[in-house]
C-alpha atoms as a PDB file:
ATOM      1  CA  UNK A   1      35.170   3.536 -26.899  1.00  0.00           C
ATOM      2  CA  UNK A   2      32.837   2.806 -23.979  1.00  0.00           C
ATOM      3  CA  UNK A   3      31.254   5.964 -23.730  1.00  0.00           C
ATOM      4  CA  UNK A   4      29.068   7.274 -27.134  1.00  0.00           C
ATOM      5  CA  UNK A   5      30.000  11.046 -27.891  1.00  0.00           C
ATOM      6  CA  UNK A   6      28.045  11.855 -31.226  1.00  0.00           C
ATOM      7  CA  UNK A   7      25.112  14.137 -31.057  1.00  0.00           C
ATOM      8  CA  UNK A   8      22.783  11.810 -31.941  1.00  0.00           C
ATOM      9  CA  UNK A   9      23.748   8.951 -28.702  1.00  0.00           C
ATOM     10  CA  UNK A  10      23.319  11.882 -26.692  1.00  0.00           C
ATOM     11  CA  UNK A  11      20.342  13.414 -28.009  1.00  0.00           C
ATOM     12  CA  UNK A  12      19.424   9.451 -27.472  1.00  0.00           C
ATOM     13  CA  UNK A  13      20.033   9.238 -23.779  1.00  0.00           C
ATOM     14  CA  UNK A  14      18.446  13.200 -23.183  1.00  0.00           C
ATOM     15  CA  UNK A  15      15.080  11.741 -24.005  1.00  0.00           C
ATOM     16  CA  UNK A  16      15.548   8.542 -22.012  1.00  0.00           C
ATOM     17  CA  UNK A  17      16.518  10.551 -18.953  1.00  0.00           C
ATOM     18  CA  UNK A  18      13.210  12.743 -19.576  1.00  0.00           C
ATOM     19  CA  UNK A  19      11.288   9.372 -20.028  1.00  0.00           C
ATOM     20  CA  UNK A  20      12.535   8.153 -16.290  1.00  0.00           C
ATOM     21  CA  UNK A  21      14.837   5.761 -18.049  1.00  0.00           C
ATOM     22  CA  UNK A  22      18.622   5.541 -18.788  1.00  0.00           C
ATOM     23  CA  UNK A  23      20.667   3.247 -20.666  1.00  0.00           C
ATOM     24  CA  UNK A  24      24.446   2.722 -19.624  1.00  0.00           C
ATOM     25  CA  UNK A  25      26.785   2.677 -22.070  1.00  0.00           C
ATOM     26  CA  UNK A  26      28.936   0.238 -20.271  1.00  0.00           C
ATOM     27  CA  UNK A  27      25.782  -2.413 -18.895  1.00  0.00           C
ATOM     28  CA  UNK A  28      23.757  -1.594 -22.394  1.00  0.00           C
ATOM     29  CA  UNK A  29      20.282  -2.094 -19.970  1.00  0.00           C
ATOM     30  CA  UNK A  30      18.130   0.692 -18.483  1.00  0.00           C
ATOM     31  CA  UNK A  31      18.360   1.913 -15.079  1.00  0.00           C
ATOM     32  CA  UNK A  32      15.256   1.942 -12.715  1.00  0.00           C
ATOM     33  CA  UNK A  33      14.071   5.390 -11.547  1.00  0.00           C
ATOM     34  CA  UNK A  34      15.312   5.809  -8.133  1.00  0.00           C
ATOM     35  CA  UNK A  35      12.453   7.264  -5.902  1.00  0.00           C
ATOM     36  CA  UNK A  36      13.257   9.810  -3.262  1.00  0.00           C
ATOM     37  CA  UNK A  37      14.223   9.058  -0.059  1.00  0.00           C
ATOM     38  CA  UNK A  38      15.041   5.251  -1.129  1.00  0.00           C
ATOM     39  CA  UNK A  39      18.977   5.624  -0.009  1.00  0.00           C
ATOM     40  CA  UNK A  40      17.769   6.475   3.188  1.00  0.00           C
ATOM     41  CA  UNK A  41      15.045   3.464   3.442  1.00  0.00           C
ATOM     42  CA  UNK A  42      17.513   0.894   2.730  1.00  0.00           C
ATOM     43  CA  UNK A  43      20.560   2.333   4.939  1.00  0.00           C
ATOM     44  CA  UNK A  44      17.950   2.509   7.606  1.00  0.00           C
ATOM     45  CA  UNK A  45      17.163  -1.259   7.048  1.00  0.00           C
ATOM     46  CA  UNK A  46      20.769  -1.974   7.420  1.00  0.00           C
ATOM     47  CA  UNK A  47      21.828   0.268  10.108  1.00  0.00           C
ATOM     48  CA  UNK A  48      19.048  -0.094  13.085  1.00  0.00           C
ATOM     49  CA  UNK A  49      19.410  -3.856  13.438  1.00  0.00           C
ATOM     50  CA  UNK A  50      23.297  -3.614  13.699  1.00  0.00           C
ATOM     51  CA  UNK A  51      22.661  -0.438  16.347  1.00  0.00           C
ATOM     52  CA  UNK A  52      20.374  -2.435  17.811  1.00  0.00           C
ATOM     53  CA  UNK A  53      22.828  -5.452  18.027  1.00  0.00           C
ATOM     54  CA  UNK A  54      26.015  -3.542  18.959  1.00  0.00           C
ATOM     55  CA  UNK A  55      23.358  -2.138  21.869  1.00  0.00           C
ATOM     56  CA  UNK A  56      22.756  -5.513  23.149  1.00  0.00           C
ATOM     57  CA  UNK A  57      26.146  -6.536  22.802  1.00  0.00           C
ATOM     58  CA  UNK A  58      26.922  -4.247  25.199  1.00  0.00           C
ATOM     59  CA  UNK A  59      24.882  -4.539  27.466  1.00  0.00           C
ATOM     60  CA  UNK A  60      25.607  -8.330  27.729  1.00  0.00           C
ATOM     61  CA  UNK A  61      29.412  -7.057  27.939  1.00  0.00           C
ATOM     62  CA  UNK A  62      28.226  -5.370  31.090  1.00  0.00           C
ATOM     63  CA  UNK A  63      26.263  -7.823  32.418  1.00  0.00           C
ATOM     64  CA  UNK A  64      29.584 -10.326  32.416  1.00  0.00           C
ATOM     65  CA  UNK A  65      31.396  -7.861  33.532  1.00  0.00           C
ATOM     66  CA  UNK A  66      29.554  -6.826  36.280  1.00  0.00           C
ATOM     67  CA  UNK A  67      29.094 -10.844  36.999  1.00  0.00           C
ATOM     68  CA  UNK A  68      32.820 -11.200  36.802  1.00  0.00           C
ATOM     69  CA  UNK A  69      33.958  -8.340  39.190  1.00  0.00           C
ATOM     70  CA  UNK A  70      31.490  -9.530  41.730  1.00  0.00           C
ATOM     71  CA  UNK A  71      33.216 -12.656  41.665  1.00  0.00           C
ATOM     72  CA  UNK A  72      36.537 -11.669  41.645  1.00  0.00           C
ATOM     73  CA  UNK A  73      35.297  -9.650  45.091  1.00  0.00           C
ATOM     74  CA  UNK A  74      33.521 -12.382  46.543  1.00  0.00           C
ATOM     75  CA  UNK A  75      36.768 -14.577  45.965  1.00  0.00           C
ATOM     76  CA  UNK A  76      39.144 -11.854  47.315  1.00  0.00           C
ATOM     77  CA  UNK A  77      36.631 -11.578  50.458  1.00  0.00           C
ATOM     78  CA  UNK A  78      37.333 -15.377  51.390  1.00  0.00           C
ATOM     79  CA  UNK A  79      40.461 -15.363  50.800  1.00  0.00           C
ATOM     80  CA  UNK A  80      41.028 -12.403  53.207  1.00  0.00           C
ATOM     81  CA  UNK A  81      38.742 -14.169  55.466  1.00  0.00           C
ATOM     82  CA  UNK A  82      41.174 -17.464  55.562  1.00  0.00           C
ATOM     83  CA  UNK A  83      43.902 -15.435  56.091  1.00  0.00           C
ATOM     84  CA  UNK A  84      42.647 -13.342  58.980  1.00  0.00           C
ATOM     85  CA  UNK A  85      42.414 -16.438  60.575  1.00  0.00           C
ATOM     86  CA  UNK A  86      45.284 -18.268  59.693  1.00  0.00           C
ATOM     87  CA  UNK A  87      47.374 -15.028  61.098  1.00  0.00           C
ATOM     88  CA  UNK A  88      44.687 -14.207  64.119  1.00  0.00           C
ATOM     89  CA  UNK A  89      44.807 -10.265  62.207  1.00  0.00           C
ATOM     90  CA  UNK A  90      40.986 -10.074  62.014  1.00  0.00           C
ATOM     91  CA  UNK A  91      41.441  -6.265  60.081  1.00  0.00           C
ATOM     92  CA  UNK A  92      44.277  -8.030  57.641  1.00  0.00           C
ATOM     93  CA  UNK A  93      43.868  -7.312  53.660  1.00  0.00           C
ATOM     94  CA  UNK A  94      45.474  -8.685  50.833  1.00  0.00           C
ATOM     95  CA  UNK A  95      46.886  -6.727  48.110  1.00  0.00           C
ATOM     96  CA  UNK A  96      47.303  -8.078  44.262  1.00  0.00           C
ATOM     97  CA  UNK A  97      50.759  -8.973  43.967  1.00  0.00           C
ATOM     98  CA  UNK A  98      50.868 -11.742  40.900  1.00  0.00           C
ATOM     99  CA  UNK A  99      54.431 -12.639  40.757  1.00  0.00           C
ATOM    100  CA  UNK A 100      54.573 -13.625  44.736  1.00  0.00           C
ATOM    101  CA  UNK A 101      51.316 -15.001  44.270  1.00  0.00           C
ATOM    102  CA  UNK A 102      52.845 -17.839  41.543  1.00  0.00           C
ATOM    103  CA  UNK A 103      54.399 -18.874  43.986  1.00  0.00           C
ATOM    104  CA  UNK A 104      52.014 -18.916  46.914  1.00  0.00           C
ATOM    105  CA  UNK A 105      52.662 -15.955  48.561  1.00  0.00           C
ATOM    106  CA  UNK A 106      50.043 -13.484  49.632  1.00  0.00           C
ATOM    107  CA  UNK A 107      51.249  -9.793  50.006  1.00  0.00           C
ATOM    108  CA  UNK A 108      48.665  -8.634  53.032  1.00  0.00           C
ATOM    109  CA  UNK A 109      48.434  -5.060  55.266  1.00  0.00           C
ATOM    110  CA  UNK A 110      46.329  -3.790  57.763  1.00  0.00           C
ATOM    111  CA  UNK A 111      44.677  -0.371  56.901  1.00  0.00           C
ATOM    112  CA  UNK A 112      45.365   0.618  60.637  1.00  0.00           C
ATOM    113  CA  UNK A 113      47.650  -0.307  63.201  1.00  0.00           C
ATOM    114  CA  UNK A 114      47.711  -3.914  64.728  1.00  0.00           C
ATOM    115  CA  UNK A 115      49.621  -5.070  67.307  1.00  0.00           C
ATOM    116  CA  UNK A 116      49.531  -8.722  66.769  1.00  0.00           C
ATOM    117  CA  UNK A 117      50.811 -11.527  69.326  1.00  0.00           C
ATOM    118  CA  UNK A 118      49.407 -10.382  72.617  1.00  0.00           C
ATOM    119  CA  UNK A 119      50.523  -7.209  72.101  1.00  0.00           C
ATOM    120  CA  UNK A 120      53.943  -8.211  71.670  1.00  0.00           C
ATOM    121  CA  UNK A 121      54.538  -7.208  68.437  1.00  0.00           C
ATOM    122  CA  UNK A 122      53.140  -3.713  65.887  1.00  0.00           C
ATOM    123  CA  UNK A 123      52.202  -3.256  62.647  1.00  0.00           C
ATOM    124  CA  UNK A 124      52.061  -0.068  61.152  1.00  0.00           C
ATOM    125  CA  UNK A 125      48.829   0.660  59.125  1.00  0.00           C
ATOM    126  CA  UNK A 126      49.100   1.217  55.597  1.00  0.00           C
ATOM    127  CA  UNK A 127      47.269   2.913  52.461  1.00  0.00           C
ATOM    128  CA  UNK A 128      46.887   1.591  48.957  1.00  0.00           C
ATOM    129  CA  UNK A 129      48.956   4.795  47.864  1.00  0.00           C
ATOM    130  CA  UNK A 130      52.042   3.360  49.843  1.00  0.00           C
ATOM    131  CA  UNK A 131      51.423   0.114  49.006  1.00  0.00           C
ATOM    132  CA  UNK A 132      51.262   0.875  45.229  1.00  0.00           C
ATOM    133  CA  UNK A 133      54.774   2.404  45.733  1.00  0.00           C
ATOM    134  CA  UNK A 134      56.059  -0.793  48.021  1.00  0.00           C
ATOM    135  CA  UNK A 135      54.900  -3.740  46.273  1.00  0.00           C
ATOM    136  CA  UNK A 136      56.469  -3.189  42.366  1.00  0.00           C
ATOM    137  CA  UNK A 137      60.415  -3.083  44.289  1.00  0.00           C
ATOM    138  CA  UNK A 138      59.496  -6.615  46.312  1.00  0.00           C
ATOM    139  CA  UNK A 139      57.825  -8.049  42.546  1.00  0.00           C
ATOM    140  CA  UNK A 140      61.605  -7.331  41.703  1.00  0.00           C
ATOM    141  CA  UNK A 141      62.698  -8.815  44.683  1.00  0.00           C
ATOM    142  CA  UNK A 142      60.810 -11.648  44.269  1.00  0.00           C
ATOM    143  CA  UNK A 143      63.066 -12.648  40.773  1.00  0.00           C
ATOM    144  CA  UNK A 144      66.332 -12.635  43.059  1.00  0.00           C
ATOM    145  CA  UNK A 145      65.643 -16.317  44.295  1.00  0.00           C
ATOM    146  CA  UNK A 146      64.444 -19.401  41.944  1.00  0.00           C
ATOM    147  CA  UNK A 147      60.630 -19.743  41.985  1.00  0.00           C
ATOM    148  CA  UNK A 148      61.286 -23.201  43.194  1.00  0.00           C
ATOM    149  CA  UNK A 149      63.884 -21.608  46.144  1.00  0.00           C
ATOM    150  CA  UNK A 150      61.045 -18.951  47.403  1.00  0.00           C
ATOM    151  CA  UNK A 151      57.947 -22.366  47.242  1.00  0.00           C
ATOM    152  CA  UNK A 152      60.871 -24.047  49.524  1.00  0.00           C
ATOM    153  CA  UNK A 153      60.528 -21.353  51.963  1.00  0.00           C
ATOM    154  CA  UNK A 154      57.208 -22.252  52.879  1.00  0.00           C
ATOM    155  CA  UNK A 155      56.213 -18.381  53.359  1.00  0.00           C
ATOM    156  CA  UNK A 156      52.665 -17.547  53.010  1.00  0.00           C
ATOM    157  CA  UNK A 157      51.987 -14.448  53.731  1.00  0.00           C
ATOM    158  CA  UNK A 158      54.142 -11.342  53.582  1.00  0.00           C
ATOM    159  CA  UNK A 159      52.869  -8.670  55.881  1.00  0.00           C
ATOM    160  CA  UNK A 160      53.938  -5.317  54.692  1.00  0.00           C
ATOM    161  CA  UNK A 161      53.814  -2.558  57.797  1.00  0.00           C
ATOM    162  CA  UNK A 162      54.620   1.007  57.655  1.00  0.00           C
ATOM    163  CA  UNK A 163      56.404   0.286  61.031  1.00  0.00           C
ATOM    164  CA  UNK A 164      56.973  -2.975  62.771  1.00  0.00           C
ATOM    165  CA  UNK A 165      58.438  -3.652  66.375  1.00  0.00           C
ATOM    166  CA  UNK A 166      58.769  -6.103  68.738  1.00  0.00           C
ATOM    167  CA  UNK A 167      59.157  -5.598  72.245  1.00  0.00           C
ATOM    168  CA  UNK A 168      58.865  -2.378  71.616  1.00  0.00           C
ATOM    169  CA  UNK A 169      61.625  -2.152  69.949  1.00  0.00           C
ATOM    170  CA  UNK A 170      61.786  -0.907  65.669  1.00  0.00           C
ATOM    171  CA  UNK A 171      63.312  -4.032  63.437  1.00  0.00           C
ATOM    172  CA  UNK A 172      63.352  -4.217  59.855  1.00  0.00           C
ATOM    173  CA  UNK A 173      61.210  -7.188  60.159  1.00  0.00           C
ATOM    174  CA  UNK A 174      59.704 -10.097  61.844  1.00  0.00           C
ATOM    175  CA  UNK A 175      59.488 -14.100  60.937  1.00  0.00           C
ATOM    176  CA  UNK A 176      56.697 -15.521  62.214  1.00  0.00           C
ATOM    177  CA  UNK A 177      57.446 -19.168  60.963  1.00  0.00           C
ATOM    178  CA  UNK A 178      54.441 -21.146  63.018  1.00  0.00           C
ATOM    179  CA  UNK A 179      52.695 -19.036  60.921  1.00  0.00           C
ATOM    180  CA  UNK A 180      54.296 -18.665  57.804  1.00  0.00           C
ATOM    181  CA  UNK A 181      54.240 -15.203  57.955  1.00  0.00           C
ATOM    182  CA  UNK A 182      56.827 -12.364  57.786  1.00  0.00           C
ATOM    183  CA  UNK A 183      56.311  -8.915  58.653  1.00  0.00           C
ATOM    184  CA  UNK A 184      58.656  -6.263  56.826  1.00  0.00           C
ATOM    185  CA  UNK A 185      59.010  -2.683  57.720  1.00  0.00           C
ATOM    186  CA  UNK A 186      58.040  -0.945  54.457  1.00  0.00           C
ATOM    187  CA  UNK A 187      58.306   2.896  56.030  1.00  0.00           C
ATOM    188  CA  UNK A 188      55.984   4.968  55.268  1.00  0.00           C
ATOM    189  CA  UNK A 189      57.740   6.987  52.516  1.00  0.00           C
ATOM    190  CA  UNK A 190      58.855   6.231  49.014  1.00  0.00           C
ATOM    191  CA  UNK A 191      62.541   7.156  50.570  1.00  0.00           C
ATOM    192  CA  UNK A 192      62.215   3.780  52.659  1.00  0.00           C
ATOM    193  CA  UNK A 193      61.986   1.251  49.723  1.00  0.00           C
ATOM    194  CA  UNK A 194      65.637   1.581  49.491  1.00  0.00           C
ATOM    195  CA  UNK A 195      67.682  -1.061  50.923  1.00  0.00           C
ATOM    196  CA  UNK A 196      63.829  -3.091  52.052  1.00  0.00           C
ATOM    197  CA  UNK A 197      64.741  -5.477  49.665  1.00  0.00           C
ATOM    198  CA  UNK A 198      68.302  -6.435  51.557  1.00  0.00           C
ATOM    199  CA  UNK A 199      65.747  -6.260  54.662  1.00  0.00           C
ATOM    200  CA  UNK A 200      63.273  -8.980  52.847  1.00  0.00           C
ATOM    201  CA  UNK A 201      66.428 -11.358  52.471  1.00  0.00           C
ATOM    202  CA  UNK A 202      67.873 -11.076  55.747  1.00  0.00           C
ATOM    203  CA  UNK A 203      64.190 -12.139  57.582  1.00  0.00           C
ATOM    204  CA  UNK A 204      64.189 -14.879  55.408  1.00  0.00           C
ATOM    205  CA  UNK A 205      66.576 -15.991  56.400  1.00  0.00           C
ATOM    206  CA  UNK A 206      65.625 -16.122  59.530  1.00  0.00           C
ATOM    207  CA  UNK A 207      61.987 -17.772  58.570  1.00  0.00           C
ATOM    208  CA  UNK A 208      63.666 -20.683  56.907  1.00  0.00           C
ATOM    209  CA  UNK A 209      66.397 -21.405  59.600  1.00  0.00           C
ATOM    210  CA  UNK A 210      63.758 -21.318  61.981  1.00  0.00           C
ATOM    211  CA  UNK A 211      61.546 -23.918  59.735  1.00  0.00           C
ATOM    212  CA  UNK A 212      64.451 -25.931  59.725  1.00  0.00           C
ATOM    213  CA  UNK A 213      65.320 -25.600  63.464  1.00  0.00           C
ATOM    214  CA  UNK A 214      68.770 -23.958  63.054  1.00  0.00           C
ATOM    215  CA  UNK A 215      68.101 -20.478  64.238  1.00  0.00           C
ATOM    216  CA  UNK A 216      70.493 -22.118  66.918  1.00  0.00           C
ATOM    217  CA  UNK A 217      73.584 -23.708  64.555  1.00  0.00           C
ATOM    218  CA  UNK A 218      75.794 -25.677  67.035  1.00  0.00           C
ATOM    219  CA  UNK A 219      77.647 -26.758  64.339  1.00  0.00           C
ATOM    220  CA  UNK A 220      78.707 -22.523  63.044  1.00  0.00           C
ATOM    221  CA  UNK A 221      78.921 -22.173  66.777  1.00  0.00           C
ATOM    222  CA  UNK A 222      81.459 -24.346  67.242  1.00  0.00           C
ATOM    223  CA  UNK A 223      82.861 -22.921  63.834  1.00  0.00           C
ATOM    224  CA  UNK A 224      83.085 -19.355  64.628  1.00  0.00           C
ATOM    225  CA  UNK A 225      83.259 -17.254  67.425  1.00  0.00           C
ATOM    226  CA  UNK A 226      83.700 -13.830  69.103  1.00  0.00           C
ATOM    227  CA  UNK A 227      80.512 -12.494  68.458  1.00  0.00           C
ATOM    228  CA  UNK A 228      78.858  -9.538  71.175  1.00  0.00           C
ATOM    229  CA  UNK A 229      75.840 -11.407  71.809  1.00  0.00           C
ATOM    230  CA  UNK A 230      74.098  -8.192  72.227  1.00  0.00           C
ATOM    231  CA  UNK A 231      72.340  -5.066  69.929  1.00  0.00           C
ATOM    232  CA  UNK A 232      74.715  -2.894  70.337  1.00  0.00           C
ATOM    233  CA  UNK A 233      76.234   0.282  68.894  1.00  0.00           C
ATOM    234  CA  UNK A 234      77.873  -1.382  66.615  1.00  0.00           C
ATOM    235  CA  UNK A 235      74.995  -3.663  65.389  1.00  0.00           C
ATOM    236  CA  UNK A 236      73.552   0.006  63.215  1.00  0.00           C
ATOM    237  CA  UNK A 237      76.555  -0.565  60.621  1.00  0.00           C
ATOM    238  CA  UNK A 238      76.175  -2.455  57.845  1.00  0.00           C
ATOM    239  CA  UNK A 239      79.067  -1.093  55.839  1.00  0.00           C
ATOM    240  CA  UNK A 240      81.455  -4.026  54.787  1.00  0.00           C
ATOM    241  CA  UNK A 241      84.148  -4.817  56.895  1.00  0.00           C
ATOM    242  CA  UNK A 242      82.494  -2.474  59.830  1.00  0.00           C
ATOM    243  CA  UNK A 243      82.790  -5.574  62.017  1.00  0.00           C
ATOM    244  CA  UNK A 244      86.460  -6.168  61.680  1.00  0.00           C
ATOM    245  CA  UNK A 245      88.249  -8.971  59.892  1.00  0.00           C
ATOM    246  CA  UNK A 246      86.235 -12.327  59.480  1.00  0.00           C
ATOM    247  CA  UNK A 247      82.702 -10.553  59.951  1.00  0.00           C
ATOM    248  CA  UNK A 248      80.522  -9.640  57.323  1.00  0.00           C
ATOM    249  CA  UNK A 249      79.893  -6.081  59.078  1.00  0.00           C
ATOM    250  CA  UNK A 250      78.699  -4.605  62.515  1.00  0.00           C
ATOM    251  CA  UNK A 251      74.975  -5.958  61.939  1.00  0.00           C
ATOM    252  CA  UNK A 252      76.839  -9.757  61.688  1.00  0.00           C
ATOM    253  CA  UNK A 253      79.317  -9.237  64.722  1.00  0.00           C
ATOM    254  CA  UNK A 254      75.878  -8.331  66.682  1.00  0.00           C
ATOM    255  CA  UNK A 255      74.533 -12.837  66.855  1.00  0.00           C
ATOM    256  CA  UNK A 256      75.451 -15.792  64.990  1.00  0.00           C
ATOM    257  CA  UNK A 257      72.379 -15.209  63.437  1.00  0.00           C
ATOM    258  CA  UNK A 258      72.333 -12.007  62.396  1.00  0.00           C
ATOM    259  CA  UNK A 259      75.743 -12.642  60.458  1.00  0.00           C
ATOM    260  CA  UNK A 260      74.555 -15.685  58.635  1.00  0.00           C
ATOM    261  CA  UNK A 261      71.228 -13.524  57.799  1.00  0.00           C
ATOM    262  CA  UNK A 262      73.306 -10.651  56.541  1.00  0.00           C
ATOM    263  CA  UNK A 263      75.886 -13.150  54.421  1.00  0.00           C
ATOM    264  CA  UNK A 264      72.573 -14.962  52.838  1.00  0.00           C
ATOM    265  CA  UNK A 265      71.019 -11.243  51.981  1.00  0.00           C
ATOM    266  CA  UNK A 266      74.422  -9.579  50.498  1.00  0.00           C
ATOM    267  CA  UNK A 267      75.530 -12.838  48.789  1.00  0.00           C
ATOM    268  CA  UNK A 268      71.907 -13.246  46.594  1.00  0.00           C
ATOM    269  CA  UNK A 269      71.930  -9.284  45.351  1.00  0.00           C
ATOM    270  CA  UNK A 270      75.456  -8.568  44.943  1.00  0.00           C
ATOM    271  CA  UNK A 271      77.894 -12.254  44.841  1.00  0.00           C
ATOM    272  CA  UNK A 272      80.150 -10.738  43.027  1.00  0.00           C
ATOM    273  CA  UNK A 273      80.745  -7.393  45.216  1.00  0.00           C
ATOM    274  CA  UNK A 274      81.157  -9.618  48.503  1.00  0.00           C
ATOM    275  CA  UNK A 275      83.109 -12.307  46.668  1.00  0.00           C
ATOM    276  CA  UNK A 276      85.594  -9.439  45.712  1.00  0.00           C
ATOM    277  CA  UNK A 277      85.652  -7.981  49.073  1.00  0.00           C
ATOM    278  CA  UNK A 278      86.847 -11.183  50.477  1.00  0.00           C
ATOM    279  CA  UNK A 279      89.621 -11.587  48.267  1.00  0.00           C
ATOM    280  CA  UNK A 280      90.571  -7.946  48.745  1.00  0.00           C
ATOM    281  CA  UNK A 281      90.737  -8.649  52.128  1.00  0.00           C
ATOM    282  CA  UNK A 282      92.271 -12.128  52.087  1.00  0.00           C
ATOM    283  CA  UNK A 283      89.614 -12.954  55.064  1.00  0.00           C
ATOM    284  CA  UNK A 284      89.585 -16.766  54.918  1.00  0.00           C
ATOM    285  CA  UNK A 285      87.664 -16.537  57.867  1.00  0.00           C
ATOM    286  CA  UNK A 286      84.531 -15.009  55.883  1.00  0.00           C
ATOM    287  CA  UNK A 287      85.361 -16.929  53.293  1.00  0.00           C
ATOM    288  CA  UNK A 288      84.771 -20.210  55.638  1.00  0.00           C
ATOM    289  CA  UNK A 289      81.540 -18.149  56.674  1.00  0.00           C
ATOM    290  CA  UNK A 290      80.081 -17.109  53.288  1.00  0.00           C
ATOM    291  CA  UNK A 291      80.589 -21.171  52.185  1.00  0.00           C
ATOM    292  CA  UNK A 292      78.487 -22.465  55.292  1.00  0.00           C
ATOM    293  CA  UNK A 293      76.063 -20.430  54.396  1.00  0.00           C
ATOM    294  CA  UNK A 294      76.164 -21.190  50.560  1.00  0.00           C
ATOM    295  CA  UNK A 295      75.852 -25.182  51.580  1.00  0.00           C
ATOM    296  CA  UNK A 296      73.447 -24.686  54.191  1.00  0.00           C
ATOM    297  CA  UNK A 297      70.955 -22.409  51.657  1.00  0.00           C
ATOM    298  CA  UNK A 298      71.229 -24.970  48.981  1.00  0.00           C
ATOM    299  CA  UNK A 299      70.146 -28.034  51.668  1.00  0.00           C
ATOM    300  CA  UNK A 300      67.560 -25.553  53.233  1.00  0.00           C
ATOM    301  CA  UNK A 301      65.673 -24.502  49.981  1.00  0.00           C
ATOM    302  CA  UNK A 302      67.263 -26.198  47.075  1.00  0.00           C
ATOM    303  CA  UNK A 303      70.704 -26.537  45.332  1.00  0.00           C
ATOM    304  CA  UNK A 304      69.487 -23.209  42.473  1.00  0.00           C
ATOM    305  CA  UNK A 305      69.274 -20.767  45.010  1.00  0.00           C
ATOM    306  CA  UNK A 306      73.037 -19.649  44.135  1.00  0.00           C
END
């Protein structure tokens, strides 16, 4: 037994506790008097120099920070200021957007309306409320095509607009490709982001044939024909088959163009639905149409991009 229980052990220890002393049964060596107030000396001893150090940790945490952010701003600053002039937008901003930015795209807006060009061309102002609603659907966009495909493109900056025209006229988006710049018609609304990634494919398009001077393809022309050279009431539909057999829809019957822009877009988010509706239709005519434009992707921006 550790601890002594006769009368005489504890009659023992009663007169060493009176005397300022006690002896533990277990260490068999007396215990010094403990004075008042020493628990709180010695945690005081420990705790003010580790308050005082967590205190000046964070105030150095602020300092960095506060070093940090300013150059983060200063870096976001000239980078706006490059691309104000690389685009001739002096009010353009850029908005964080890392996964076009991996591959060396900027996302930009304009807080008010622009109208870029000579006046030949608008861009819609926009708000960081929108633009925190646009930008997440175009980061998805943005894994549709092969990093390597989208680098290929050579697009640098991707204007987002809450309206954009040209001529006067509303389009769902402008390629600027001297530039490297392509405006897209966001809308001002959450409704809008529907279907803008379709749009963001289809001006593409257009950017990289024009990059590759084939906006103009003698070789489809020769191809393929009957087209109505013209924006007309048929152009609005872009339900499948709305063009009639051997066109992609209305939008495609509109320009050579326009069809090979509207293939490109329909083929890289759905293959599978267009494929089907080919076969469905036993159109070897889009058929012919939806290959060219397979072959003539893969030479443009790489042989992954389907």
């Amino acid at each position: 037994m550790f601890w002594r229980s006769s009368a005489t052990g504890n009659a023992c220890n009663n007169r060493q506790q009176r005397a300022g002393r006690y002896t533990s049964p277990l260490l068999l060596r007396p215990y010094p008097p403990r004075l008042k107030g020493e628990g709180v000396l010695r945690m005081r001893r420990f705790v003010l120099p580790l308050f005082l150090l967590s205190g000046s940790m964070f105030v150095l945490i602020a300092v960095l920070s506060g070093v940090l952010s300013g150059a983060a701003r200063a870096e976001t600053a000239t980078a706006e200021a490059q691309a104000a002039r690389e685009t001739y937008i002096p009010t353009l901003r850029l908005y964080p957007a890392p996964a076009f930015e991996a591959m060396g795209i900027r996302i930009a807006y304009v807080p008010e309306t622009v109208k870029p060009g000579n006046g030949r061309y608008t861009c819609g102002g926009l708000d960081q409320r929108r633009l925190a609603q646009a930008v997440p659907p175009l980061a998805k966009a943005a894994q549709i095509l092969p990093a390597a495909a989208w680098r290929k493109t050579k697009l640098k900056y991707l204007l987002l607009c809450s309206t954009a025209k040209a001529g006067g006229r509303e389009i769902g988006g402008i390629p600027v490709a001297p530039l490297r710049l392509l405006m897209l018609d966001v809308g001002e609304a959450p409704a809008a982001t529907q279907g803008f990634t379709h749009t963001l494919l289809h001006e593409l398009f257009h950017l990289i044939e024009m990059q590759d001077n084939s906006f103009t393809d003698a070789a489809w022309n020769a191809a393929f024909g009957g087209y109505d050279n013209s924006y007309g009431p048929r152009a609005g539909d872009t339900r499948p088959g709305s063009g009639g057999k051997g066109f992609v829809n209305g939008y495609g019957k509109s320009f050579p163009h326009e069809e090979r822009a509207e293939i490109f877009a329909r083929y890289a988010l759905s293959p599978d639905v267009l494929e089907d509706a080919i076969a469905r239709a036993r159109d070897d005519v889009l058929q012919q149409k939806l290959d060219a434009v397979i072959r003539k992707s893969r030479r443009m921006i790489g042989p992954d991009v389907f």
